[in-house]
PDB file of N, CA and C in Angstrom:
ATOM      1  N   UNK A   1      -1.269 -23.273  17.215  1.00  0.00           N
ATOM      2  CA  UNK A   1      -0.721 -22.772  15.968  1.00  0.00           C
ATOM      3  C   UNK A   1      -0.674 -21.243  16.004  1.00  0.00           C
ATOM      4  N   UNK A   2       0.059 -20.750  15.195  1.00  0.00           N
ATOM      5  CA  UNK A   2      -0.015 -19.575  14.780  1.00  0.00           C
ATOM      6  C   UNK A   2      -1.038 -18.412  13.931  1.00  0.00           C
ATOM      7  N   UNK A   3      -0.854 -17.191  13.842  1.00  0.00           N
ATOM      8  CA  UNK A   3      -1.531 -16.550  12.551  1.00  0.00           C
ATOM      9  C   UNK A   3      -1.159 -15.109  12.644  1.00  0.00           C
ATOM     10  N   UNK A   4      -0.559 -15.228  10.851  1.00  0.00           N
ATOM     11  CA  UNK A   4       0.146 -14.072  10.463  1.00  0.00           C
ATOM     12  C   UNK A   4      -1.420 -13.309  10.113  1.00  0.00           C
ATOM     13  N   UNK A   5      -1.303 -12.327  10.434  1.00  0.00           N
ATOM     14  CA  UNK A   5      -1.945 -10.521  10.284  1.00  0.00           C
ATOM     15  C   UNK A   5      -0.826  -9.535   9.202  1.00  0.00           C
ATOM     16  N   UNK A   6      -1.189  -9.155   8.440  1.00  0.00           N
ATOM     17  CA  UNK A   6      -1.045  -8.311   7.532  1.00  0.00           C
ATOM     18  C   UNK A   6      -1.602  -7.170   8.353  1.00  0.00           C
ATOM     19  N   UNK A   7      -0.637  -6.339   8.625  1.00  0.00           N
ATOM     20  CA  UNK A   7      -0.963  -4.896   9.188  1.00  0.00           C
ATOM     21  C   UNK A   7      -0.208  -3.925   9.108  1.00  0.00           C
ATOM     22  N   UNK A   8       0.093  -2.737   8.376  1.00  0.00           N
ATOM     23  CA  UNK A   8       0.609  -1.954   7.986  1.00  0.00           C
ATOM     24  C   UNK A   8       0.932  -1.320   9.041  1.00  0.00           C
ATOM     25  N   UNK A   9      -0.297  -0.541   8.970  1.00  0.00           N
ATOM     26  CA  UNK A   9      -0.798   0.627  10.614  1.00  0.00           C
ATOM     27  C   UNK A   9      -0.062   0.066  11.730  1.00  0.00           C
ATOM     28  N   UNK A  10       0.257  -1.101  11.794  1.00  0.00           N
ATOM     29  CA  UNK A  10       0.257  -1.387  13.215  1.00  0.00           C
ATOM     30  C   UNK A  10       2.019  -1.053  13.723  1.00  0.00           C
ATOM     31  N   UNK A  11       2.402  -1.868  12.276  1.00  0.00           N
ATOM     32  CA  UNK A  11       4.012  -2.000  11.984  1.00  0.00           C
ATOM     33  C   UNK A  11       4.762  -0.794  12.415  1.00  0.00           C
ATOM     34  N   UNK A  12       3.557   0.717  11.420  1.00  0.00           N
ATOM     35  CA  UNK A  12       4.402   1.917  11.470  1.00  0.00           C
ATOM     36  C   UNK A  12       3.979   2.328  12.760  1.00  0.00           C
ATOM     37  N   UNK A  13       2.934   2.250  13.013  1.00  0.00           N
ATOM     38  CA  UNK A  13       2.597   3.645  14.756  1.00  0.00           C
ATOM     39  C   UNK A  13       3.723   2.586  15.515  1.00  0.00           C
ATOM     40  N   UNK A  14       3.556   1.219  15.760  1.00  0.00           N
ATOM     41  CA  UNK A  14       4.078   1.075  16.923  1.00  0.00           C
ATOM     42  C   UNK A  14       5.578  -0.163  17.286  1.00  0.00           C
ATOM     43  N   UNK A  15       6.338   0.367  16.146  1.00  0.00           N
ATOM     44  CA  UNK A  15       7.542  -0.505  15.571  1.00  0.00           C
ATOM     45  C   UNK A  15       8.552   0.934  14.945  1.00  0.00           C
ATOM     46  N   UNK A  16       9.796   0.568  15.172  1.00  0.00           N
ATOM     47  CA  UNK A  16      10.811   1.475  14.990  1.00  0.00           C
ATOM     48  C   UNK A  16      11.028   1.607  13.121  1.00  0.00           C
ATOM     49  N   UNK A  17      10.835   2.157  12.328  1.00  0.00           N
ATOM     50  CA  UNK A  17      11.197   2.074  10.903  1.00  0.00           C
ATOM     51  C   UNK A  17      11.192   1.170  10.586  1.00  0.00           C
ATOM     52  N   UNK A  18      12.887   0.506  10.593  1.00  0.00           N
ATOM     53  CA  UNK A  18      13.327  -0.427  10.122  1.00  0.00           C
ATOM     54  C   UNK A  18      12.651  -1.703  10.432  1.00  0.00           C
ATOM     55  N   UNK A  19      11.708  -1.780  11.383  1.00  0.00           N
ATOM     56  CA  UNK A  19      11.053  -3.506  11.807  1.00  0.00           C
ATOM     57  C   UNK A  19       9.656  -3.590  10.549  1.00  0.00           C
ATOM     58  N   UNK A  20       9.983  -4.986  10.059  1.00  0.00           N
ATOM     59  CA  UNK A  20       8.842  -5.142   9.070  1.00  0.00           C
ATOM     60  C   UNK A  20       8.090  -6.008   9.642  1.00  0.00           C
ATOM     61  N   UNK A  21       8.302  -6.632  11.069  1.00  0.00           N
ATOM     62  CA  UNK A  21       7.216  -7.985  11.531  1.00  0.00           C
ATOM     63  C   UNK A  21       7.873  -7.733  12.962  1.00  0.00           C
ATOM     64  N   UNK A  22       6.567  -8.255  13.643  1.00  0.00           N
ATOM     65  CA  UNK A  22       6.426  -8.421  15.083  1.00  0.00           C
ATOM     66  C   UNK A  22       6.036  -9.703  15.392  1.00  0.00           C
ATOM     67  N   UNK A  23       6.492 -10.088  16.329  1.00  0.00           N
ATOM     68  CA  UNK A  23       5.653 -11.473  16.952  1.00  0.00           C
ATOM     69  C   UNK A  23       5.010 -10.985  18.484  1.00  0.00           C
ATOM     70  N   UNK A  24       4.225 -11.251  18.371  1.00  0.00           N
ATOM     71  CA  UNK A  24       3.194 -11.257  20.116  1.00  0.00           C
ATOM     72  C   UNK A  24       2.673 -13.005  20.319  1.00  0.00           C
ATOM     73  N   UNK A  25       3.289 -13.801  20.659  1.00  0.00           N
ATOM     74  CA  UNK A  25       2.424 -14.910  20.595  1.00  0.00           C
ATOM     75  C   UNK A  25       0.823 -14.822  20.995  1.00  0.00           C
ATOM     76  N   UNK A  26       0.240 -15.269  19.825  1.00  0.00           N
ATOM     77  CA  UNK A  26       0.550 -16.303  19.055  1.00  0.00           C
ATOM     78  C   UNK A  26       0.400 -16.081  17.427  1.00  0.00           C
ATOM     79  N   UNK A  27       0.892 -14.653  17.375  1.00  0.00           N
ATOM     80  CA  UNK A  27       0.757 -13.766  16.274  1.00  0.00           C
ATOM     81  C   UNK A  27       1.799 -13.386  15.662  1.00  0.00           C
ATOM     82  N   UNK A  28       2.205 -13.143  14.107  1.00  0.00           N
ATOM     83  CA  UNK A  28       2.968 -12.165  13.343  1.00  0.00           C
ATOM     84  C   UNK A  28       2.302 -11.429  12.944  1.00  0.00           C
ATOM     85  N   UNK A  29       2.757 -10.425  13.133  1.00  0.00           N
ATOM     86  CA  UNK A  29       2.579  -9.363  12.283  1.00  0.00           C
ATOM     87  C   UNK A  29       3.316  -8.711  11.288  1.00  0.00           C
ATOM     88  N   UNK A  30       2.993  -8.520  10.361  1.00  0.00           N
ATOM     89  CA  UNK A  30       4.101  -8.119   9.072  1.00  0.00           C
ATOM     90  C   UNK A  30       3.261  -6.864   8.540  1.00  0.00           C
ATOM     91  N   UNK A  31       4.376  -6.483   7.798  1.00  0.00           N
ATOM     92  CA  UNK A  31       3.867  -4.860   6.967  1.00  0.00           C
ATOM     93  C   UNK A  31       3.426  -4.957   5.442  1.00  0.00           C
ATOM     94  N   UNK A  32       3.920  -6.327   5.071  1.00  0.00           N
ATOM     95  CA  UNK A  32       3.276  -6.209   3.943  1.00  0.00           C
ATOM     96  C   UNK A  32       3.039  -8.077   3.340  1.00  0.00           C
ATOM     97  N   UNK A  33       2.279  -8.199   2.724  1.00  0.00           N
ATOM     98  CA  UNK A  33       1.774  -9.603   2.405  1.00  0.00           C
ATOM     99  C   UNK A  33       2.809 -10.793   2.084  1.00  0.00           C
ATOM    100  N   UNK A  34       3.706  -9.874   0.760  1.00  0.00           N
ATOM    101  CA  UNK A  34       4.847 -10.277   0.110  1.00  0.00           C
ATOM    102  C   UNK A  34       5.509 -10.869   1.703  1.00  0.00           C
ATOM    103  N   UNK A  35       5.703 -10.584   2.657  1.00  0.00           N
ATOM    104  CA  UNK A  35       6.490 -11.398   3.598  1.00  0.00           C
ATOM    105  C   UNK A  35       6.241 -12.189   3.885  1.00  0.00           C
ATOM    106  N   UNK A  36       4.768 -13.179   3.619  1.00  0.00           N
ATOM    107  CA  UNK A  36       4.760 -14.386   4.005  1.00  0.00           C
ATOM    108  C   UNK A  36       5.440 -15.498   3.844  1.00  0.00           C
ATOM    109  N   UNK A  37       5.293 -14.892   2.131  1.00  0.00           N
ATOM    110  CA  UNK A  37       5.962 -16.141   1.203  1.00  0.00           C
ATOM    111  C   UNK A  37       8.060 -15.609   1.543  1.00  0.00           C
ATOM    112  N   UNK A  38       8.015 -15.194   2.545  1.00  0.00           N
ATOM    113  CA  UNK A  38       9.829 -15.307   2.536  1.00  0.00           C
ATOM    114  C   UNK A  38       9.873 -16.161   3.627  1.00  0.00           C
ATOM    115  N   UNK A  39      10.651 -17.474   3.668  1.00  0.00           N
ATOM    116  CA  UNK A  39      10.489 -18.202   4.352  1.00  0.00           C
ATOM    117  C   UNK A  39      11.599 -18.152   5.317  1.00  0.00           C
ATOM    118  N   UNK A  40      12.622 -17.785   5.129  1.00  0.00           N
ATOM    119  CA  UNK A  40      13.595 -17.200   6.258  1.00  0.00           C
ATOM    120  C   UNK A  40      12.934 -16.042   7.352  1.00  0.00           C
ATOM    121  N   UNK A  41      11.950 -15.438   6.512  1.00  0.00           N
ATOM    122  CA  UNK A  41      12.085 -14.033   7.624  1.00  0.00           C
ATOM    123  C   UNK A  41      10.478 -14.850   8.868  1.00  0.00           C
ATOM    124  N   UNK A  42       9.987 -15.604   7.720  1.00  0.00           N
ATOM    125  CA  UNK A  42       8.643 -16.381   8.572  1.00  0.00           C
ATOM    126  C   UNK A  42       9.446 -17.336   9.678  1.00  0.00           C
ATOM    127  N   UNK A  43      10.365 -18.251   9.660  1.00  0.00           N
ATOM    128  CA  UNK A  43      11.285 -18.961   9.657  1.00  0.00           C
ATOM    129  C   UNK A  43      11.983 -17.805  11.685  1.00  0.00           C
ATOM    130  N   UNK A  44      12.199 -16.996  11.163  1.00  0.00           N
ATOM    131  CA  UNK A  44      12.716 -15.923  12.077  1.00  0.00           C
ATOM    132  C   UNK A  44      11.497 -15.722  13.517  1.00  0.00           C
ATOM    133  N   UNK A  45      10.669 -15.040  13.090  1.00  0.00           N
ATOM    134  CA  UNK A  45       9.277 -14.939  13.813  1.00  0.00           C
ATOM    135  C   UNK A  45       9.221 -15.838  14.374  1.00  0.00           C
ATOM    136  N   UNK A  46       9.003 -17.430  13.976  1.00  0.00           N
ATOM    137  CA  UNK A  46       8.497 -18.522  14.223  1.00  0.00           C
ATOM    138  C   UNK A  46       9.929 -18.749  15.570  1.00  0.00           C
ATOM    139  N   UNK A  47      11.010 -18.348  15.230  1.00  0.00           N
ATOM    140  CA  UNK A  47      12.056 -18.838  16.470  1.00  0.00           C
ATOM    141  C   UNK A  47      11.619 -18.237  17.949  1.00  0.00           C
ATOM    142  N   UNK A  48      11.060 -16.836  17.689  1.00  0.00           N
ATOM    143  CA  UNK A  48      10.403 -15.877  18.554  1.00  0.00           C
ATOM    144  C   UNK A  48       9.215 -16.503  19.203  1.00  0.00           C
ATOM    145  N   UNK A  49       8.326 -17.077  18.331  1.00  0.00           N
ATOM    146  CA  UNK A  49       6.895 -17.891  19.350  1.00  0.00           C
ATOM    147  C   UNK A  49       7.609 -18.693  19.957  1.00  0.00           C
ATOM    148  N   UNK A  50       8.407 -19.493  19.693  1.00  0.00           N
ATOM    149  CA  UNK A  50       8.630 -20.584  20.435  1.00  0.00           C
ATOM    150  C   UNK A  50       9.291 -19.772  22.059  1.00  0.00           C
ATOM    151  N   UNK A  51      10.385 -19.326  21.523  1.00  0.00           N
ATOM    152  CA  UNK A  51      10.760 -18.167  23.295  1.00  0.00           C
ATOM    153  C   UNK A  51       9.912 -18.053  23.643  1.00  0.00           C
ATOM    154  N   UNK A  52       9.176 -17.213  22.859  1.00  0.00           N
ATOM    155  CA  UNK A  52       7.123 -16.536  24.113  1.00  0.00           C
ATOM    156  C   UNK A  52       6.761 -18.109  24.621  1.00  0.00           C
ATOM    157  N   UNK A  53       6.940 -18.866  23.985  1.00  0.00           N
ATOM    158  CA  UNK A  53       6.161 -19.927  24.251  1.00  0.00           C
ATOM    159  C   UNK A  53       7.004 -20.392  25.693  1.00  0.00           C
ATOM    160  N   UNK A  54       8.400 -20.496  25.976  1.00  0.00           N
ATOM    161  CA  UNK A  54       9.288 -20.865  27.039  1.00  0.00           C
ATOM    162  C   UNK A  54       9.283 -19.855  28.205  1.00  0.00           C
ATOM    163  N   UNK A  55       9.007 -18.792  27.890  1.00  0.00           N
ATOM    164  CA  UNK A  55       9.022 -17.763  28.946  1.00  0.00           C
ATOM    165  C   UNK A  55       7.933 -17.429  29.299  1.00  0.00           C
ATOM    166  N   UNK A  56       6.846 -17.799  28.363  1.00  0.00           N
ATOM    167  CA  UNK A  56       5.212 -17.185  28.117  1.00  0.00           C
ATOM    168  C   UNK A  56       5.573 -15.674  28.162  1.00  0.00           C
ATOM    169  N   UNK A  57       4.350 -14.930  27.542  1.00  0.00           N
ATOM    170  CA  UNK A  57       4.707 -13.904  26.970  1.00  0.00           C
ATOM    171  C   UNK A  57       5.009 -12.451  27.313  1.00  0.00           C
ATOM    172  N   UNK A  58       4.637 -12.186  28.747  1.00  0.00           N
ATOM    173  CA  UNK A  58       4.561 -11.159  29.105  1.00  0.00           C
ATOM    174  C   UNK A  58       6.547 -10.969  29.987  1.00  0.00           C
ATOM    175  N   UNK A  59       7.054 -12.010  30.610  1.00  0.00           N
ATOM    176  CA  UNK A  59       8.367 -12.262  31.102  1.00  0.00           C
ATOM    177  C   UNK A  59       9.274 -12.240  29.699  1.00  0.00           C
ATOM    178  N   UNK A  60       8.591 -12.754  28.412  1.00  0.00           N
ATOM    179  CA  UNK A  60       9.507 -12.488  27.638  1.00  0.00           C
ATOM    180  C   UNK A  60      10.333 -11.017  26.772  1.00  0.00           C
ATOM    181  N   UNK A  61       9.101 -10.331  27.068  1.00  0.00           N
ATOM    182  CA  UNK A  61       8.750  -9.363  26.576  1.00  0.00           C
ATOM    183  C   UNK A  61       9.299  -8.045  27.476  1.00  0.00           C
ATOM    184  N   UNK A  62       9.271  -8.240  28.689  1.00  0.00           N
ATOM    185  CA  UNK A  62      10.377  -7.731  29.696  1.00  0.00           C
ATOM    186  C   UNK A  62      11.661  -7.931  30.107  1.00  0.00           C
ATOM    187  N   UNK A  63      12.483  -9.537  29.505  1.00  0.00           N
ATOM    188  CA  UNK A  63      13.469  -9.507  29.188  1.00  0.00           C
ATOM    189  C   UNK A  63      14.008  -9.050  28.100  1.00  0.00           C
ATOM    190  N   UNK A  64      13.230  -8.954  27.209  1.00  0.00           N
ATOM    191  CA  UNK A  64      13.321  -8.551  25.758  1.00  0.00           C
ATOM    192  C   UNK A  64      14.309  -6.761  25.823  1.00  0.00           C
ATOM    193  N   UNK A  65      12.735  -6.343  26.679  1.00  0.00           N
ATOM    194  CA  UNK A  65      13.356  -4.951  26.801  1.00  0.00           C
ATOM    195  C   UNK A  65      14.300  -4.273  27.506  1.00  0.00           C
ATOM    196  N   UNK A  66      14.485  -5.240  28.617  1.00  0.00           N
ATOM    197  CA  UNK A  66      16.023  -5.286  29.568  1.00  0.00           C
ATOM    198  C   UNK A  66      16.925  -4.954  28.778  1.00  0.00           C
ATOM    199  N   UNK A  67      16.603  -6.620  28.176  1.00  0.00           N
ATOM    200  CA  UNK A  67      18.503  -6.698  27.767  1.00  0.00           C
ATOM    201  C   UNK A  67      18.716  -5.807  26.473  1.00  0.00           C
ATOM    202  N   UNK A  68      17.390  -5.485  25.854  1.00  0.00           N
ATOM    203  CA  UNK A  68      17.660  -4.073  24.846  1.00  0.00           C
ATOM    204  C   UNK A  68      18.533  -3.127  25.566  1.00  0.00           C
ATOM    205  N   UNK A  69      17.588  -2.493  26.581  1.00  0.00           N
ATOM    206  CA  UNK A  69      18.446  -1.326  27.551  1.00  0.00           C
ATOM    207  C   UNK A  69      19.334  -1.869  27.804  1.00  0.00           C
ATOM    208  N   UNK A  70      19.863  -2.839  27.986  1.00  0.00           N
ATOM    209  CA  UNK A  70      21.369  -3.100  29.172  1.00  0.00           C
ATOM    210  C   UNK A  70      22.352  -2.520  27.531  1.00  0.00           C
ATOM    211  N   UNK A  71      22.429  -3.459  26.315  1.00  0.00           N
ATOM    212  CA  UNK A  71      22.424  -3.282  25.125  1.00  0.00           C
ATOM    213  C   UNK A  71      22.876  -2.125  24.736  1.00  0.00           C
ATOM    214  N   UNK A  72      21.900  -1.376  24.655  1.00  0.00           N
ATOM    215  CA  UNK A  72      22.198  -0.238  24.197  1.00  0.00           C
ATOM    216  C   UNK A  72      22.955   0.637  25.417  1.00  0.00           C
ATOM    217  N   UNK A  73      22.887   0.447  26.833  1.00  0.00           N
ATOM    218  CA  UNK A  73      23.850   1.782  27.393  1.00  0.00           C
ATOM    219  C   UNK A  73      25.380   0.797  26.782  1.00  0.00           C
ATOM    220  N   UNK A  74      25.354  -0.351  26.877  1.00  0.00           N
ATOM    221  CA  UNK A  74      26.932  -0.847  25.952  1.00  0.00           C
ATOM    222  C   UNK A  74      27.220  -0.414  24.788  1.00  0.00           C
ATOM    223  N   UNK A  75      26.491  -0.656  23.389  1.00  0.00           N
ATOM    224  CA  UNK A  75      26.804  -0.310  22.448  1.00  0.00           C
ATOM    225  C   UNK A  75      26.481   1.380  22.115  1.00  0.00           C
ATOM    226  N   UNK A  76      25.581   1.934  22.728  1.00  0.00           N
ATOM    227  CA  UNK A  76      25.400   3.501  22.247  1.00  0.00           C
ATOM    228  C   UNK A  76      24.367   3.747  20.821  1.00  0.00           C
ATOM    229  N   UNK A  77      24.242   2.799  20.823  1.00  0.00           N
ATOM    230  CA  UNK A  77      23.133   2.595  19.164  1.00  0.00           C
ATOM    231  C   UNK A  77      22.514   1.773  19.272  1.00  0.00           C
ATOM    232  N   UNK A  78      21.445   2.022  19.415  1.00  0.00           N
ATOM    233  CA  UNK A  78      19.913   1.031  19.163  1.00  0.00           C
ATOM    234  C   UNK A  78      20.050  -0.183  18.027  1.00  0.00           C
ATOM    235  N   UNK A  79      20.200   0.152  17.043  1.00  0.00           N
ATOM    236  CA  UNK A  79      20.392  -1.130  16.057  1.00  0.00           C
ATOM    237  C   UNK A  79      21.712  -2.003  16.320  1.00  0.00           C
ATOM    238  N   UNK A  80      22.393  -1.848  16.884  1.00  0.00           N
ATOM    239  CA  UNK A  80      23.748  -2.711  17.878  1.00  0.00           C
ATOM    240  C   UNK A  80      23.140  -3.241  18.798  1.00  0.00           C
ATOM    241  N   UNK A  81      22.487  -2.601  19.246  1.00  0.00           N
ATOM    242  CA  UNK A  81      21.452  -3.189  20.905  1.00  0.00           C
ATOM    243  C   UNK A  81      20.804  -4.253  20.171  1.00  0.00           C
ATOM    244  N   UNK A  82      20.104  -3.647  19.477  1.00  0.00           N
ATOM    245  CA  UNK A  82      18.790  -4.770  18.654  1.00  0.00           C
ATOM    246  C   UNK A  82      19.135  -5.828  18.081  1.00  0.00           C
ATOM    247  N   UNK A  83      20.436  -5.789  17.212  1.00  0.00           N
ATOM    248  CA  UNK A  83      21.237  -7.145  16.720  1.00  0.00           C
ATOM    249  C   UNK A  83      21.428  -7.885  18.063  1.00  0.00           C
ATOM    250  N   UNK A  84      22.360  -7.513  18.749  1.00  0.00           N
ATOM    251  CA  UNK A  84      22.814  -8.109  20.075  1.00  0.00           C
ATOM    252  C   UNK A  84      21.878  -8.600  21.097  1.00  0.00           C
ATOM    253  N   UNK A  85      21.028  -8.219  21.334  1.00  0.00           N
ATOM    254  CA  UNK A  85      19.507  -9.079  21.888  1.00  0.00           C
ATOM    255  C   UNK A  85      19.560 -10.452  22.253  1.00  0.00           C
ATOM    256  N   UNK A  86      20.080 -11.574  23.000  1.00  0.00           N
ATOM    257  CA  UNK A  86      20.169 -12.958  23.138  1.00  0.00           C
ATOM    258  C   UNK A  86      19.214 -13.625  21.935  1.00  0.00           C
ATOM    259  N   UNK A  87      17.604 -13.256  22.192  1.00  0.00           N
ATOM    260  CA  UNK A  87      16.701 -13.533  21.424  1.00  0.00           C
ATOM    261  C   UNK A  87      17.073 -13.567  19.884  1.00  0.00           C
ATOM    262  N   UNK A  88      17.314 -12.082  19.508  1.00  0.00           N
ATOM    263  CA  UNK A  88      17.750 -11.673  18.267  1.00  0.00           C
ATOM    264  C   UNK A  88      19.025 -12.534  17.567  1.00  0.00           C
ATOM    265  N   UNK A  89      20.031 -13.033  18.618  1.00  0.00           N
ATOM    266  CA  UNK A  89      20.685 -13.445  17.821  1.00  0.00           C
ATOM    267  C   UNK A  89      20.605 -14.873  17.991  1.00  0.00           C
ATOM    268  N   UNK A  90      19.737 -15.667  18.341  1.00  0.00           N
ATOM    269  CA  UNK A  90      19.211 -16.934  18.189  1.00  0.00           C
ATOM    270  C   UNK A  90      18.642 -16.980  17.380  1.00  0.00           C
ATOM    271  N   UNK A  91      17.685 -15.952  16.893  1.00  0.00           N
ATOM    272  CA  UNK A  91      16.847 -15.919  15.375  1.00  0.00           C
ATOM    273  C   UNK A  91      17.421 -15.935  14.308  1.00  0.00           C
ATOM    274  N   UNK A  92      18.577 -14.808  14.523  1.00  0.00           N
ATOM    275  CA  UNK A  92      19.115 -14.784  13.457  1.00  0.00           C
ATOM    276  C   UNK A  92      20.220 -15.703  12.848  1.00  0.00           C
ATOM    277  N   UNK A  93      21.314 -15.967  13.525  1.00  0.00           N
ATOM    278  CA  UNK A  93      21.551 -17.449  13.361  1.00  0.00           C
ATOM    279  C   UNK A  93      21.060 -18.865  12.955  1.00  0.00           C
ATOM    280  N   UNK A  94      19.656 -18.735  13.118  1.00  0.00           N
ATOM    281  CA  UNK A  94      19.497 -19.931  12.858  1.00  0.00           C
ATOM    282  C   UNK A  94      17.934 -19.457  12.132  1.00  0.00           C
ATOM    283  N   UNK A  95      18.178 -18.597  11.503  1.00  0.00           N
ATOM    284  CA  UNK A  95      16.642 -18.220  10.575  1.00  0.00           C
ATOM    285  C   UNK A  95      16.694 -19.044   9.242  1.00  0.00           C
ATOM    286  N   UNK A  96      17.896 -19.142   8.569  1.00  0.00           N
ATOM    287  CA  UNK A  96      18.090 -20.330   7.129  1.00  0.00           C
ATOM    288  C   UNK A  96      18.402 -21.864   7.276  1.00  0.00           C
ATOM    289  N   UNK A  97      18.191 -21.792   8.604  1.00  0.00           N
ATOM    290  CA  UNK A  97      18.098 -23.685   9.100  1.00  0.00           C
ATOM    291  C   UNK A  97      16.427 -23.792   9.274  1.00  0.00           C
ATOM    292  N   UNK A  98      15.810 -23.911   8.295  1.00  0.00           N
ATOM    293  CA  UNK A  98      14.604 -24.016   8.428  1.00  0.00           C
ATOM    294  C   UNK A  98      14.215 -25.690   9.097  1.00  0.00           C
ATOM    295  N   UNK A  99      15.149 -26.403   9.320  1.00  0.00           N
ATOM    296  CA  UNK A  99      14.908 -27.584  10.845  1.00  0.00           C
ATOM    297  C   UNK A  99      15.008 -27.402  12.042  1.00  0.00           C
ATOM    298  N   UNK A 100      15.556 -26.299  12.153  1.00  0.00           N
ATOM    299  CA  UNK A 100      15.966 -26.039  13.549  1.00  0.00           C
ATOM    300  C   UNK A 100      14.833 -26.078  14.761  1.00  0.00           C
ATOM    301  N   UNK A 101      13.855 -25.406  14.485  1.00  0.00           N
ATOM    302  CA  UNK A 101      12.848 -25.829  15.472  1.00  0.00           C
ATOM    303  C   UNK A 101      12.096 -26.861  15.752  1.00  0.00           C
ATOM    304  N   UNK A 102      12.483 -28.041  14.871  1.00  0.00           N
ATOM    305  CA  UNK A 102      12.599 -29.521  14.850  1.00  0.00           C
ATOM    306  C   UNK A 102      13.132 -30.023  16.081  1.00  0.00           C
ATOM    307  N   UNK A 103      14.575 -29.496  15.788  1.00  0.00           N
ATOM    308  CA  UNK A 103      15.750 -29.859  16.797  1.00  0.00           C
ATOM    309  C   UNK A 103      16.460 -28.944  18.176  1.00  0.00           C
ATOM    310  N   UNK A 104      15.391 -27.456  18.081  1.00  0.00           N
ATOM    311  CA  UNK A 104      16.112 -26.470  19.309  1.00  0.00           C
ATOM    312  C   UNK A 104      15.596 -26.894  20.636  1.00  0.00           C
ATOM    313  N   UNK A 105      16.645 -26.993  21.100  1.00  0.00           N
ATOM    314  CA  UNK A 105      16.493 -27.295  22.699  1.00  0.00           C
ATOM    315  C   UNK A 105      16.195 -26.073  23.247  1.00  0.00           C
ATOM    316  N   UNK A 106      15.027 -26.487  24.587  1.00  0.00           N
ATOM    317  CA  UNK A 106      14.750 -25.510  25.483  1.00  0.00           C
ATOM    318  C   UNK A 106      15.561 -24.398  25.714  1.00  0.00           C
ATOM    319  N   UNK A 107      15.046 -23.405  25.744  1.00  0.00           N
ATOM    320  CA  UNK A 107      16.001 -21.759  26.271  1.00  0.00           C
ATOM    321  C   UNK A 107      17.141 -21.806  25.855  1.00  0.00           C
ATOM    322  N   UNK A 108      17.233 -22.502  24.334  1.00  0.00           N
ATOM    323  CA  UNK A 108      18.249 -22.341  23.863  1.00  0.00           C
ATOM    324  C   UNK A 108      18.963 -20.708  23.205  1.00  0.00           C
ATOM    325  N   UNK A 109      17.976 -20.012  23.527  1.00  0.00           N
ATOM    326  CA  UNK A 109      18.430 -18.711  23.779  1.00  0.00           C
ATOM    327  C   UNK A 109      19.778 -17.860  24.279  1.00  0.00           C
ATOM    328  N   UNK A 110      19.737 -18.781  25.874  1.00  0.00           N
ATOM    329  CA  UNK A 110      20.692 -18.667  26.970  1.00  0.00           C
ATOM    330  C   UNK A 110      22.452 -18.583  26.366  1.00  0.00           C
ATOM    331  N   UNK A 111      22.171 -19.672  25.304  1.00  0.00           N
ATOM    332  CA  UNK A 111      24.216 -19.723  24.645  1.00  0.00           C
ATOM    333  C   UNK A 111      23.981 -18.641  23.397  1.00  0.00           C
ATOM    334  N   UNK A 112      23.190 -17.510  23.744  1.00  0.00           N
ATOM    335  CA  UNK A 112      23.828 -15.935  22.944  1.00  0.00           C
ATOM    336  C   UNK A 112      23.747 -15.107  23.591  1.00  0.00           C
ATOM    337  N   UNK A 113      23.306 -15.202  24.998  1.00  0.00           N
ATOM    338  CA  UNK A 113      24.026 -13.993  25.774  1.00  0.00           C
ATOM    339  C   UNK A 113      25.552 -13.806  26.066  1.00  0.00           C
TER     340      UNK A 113
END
């Protein structure tokens, strides 16, 4: 199982502004409490353990940052990179199908690159 951490400090020193939650399996981290109870953005995170969980965590976490860099020398803007992410846009797509991790097939990641 999981467990969300409430951590402010952690969010701001070592997360870009705009990020309000991290996942490290087998952890979220969020910036503020109020995010638990949003069940899309928990919903989101939760698509993320499961990747750590397929790649285990340290390979994920280096593709992660690849395909950021590859990303961004394409788009020229970090938050274009960051949407565009394979990962990122498996989450995000499918963050308000709260069945989906019922029904996601393995490295189903792979059909958003």
């Amino acid at each position: 199982m999981w467990w969300i951490w409430i951590s402010p400090t952690f969010i701001k020193l070592f997360t870009p502004n705009q990020i309000a939650g991290i996942t490290i399996f087998p952890s979220i981290i969020l910036e503020s409490n109020q995010q638990k109870q949003d069940k899309t953005f928990i919903n989101h995170e939760l698509i993320h353990i499961y990747q750590q969980m397929e790649l285990f965590v340290i390979p994920f976490i280096l593709l992660y940052y690849i395909e950021f860099f590859l990303r961004f020398i394409q788009y020229k803007d970090a938050q274009t990179a960051y949407r565009n992410i394979s990962f990122e846009k498996e989450a995000y797509a499918n963050e308000t199908n709260y069945n989906y991790l019922k029904t996601r097939k393995w490295f189903s990641f792979v059909k958003y690159w």
